[in-house]
Protein backbone atom coordinates (compact mmCIF):
# COMPACT_ATOMS: atom_id res chain seq x y z
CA UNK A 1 0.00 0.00 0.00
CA UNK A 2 1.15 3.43 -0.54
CA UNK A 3 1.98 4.93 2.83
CA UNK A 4 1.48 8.60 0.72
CA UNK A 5 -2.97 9.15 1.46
CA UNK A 6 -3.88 12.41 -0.11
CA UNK A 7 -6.72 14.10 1.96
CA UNK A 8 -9.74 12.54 -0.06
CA UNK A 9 -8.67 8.77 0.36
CA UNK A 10 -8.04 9.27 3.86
CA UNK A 11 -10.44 7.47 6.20
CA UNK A 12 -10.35 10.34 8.32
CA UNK A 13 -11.68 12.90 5.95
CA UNK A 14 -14.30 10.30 4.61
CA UNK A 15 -15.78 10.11 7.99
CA UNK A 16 -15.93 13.90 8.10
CA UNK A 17 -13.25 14.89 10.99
CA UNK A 18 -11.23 17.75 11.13
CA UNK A 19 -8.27 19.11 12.87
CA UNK A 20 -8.63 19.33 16.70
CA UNK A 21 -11.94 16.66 16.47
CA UNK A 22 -12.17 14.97 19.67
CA UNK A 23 -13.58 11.34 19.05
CA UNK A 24 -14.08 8.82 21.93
CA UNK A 25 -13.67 5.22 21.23
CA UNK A 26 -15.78 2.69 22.52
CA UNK A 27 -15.42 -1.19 21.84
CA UNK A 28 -12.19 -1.40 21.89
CA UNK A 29 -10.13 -4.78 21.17
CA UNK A 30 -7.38 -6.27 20.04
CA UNK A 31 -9.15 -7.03 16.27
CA UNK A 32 -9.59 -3.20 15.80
CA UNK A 33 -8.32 -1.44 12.62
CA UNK A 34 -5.39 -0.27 14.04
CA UNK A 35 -4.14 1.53 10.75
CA UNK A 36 -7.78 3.84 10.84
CA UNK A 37 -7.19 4.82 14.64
CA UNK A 38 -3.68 6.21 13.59
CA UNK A 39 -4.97 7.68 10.62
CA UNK A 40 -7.73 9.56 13.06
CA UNK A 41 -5.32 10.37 15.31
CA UNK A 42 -2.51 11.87 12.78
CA UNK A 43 -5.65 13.77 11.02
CA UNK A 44 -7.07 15.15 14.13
CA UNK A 45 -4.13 15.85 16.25
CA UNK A 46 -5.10 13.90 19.30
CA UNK A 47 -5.35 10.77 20.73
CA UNK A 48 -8.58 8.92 20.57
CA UNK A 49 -10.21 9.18 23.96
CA UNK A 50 -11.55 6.72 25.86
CA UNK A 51 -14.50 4.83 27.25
CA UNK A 52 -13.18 6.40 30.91
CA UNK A 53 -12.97 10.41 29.08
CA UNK A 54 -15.81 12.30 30.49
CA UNK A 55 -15.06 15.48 27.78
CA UNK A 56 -17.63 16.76 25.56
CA UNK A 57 -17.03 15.01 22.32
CA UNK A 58 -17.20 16.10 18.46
CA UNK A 59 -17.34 12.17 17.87
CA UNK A 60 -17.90 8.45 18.46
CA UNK A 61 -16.34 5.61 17.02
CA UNK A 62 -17.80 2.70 18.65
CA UNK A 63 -16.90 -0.87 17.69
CA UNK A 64 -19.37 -3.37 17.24
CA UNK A 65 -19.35 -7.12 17.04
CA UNK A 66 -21.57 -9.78 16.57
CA UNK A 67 -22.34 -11.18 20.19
CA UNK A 68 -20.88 -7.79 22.24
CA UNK A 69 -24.13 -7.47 23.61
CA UNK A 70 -27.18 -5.02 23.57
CA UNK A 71 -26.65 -2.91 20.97
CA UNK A 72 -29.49 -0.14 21.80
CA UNK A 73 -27.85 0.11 25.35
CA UNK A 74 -24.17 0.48 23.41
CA UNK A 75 -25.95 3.14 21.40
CA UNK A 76 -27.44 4.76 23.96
CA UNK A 77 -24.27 5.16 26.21
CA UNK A 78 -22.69 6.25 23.46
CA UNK A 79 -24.70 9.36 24.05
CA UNK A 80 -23.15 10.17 27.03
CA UNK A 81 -20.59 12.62 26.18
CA UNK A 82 -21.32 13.38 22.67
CA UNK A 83 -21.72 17.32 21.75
CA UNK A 84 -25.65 17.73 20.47
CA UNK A 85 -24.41 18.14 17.06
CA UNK A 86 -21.61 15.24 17.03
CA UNK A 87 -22.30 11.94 15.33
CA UNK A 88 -21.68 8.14 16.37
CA UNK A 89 -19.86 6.10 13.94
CA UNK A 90 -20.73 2.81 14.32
CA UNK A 91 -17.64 0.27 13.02
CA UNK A 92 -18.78 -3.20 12.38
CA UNK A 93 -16.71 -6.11 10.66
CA UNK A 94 -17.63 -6.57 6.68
CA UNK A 95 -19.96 -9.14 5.43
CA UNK A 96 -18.29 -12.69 6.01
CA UNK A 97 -15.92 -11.81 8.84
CA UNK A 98 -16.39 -13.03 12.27
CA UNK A 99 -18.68 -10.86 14.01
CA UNK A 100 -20.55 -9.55 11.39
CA UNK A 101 -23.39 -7.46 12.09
CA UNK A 102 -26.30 -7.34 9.76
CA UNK A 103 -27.44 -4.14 8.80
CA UNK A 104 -30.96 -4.48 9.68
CA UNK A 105 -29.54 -4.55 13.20
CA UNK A 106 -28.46 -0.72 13.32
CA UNK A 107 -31.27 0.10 11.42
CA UNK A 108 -33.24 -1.30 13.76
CA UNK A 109 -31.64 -0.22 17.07
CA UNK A 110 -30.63 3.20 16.07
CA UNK A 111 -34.21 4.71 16.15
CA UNK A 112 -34.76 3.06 19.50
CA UNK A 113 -31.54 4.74 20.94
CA UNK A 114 -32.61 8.32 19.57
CA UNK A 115 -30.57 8.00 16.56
CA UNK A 116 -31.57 7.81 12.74
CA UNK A 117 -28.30 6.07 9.93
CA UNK A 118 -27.69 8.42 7.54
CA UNK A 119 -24.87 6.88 5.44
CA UNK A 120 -21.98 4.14 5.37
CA UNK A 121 -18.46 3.86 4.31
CA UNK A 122 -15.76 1.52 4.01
CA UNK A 123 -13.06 2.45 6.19
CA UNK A 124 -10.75 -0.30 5.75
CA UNK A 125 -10.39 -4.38 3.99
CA UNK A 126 -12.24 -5.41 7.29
CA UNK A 127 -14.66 -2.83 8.85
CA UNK A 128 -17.63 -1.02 7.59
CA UNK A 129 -18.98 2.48 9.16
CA UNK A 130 -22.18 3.58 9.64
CA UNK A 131 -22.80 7.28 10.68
CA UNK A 132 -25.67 7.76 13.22
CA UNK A 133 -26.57 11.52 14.13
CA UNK A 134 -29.18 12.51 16.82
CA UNK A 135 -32.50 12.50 16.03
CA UNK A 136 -34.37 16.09 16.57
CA UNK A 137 -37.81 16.38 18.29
């Protein structure tokens, strides 16, 4: 792979950060696209924070598996420190890896959680993102 990304392959600008971003990370495990969190960090110019940060956040990137759990409750939580206008990206492994997650499931949880999908992108060979915003009453 060419280690040179100009600014409109980069993972970071497809997900819509910017400089100075703050993104917490939830889900976190050893199969996680470690390539994409640099990438986020190097485009932001922080460290992704974690599931222990209590900061206002621009953004979430939580990682989801097949069999992690309840994912309205992940959702949900996910909530917690997120700025009124941020977004939750939602990172799930691609059709035919282990823990894939269906897509029915987010669009089926996100509503419940307060949150409506508005698109997806592929992030990496092995994980899939799905951008969640806030839903306004």
């Amino acid at each position: 792979m060419n280690e040179t990304k100009t600014a409109g392959t980069r993972a970071a600008v497809l997900l819509g950060f910017k400089d100075e971003d703050l993104i917490q990370e939830l889900g976190y495990d050893e199969d996680v696209d470690f390539d994409l969190r640099e990438d986020l960090e190097d485009f932001t110019g922080g460290e992704l924070l974690d599931e222990e940060d209590q900061e206002v956040v621009d953004a979430v990137l939580l990682w989801w598996r097949d069999g992690d759990g309840d994912l309205v409750d992940a959702l949900v939580d996910s909530l917690t420190t997120l700025d009124e206008k941020g977004v939750v990206w939602v990172l799930t492994p691609k059709a035919g890896r282990e823990g894939h997650v269906p897509p029915a499931d987010l669009q089926e949880a996100a509503p419940t959680a307060g949150l409506k999908l508005t698109t997806t992108a592929a992030v990496s060979s092995e994980w899939a993102a799905t951008r969640l915003v806030t839903t306004k009453f």
